[in-house]
C-alpha atoms as a PDB file:
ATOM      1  CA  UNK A   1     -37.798  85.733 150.269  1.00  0.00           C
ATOM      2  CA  UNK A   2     -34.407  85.360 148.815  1.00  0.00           C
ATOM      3  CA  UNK A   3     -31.402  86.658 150.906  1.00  0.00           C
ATOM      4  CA  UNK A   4     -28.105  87.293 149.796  1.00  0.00           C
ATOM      5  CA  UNK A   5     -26.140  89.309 152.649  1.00  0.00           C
ATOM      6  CA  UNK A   6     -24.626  85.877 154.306  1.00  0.00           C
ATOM      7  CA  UNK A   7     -22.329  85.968 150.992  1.00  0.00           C
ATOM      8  CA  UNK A   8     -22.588  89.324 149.220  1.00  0.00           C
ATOM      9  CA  UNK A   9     -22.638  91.219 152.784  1.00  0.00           C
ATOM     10  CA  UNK A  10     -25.282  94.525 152.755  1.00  0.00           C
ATOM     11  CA  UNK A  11     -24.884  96.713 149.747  1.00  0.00           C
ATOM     12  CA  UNK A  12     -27.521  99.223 150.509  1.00  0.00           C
ATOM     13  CA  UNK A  13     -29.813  99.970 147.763  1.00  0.00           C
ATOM     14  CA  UNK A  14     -27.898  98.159 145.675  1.00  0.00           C
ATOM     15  CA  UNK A  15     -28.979  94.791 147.091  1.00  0.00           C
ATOM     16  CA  UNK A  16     -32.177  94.980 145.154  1.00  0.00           C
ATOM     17  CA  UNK A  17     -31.357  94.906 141.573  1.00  0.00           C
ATOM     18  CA  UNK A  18     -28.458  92.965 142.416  1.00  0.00           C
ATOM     19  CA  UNK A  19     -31.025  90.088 143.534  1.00  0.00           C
ATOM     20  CA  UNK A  20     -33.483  90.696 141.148  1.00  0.00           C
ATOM     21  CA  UNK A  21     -30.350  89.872 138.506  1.00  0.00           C
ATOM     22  CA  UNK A  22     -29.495  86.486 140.343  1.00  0.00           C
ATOM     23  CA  UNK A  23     -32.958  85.427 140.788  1.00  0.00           C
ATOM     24  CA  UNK A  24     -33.696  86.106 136.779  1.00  0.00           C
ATOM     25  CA  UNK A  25     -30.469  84.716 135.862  1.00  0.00           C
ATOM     26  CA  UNK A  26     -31.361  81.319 137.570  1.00  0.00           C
ATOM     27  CA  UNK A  27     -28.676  81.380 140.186  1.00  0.00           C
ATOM     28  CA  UNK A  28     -30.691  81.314 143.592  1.00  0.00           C
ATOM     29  CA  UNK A  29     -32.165  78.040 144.034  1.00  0.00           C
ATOM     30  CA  UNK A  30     -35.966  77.373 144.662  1.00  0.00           C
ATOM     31  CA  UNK A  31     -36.596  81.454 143.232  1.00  0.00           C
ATOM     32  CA  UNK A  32     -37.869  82.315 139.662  1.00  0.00           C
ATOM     33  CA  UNK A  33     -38.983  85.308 137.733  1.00  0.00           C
ATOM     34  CA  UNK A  34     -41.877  84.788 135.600  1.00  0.00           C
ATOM     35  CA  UNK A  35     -42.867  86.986 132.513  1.00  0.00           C
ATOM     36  CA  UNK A  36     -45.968  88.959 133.298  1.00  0.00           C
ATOM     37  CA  UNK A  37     -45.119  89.008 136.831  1.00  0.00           C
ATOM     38  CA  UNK A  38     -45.661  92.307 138.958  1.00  0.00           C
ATOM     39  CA  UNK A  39     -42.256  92.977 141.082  1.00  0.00           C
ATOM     40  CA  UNK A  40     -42.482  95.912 144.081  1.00  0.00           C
ATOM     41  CA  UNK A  41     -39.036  97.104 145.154  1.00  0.00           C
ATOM     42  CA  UNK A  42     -38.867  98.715 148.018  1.00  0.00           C
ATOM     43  CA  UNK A  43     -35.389 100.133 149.876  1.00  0.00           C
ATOM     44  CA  UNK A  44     -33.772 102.468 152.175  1.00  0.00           C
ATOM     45  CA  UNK A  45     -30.463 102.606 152.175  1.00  0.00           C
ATOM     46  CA  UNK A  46     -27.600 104.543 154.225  1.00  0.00           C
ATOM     47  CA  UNK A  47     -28.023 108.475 154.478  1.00  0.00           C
ATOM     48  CA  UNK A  48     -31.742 107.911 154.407  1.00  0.00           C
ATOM     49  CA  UNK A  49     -31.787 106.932 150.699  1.00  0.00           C
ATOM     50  CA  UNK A  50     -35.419 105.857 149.842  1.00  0.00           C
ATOM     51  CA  UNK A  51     -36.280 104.380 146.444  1.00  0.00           C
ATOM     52  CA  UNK A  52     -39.316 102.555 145.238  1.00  0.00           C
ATOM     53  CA  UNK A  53     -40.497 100.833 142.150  1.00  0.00           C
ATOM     54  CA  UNK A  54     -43.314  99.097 140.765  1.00  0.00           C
ATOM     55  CA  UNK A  55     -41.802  96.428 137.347  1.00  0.00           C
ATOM     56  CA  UNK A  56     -43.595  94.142 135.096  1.00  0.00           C
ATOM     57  CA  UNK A  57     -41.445  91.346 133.798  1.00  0.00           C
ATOM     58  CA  UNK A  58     -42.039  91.464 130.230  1.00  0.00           C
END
């Protein structure tokens, strides 16, 4: 699993599709995205914010 809060510190929900971006992008070593693959995002965030999503990479 990728982590990113030892250098972007915890952004709440946002931390999701702000990985997701640096993993497609290329910029997290040893992590890719491939097309046709099946992505589950799951978070809950501050004030009991709760957001889930199911993406195919196209």
């Amino acid at each position: 699993m990728p982590m990113t809060i030892s250098w972007l510190g915890n952004s709440s929900v946002a931390t999701l599709p702000t990985l997701f971006d640096l993993v497609a992008k290329g910029n997290i070593e040893g992590h890719e995205i491939t097309r046709g693959t099946h992505i589950l995002f799951a978070a809950m965030g501050a004030g009991v914010n709760m957001n889930a999503l199911v993406y195919k990479v196209p």
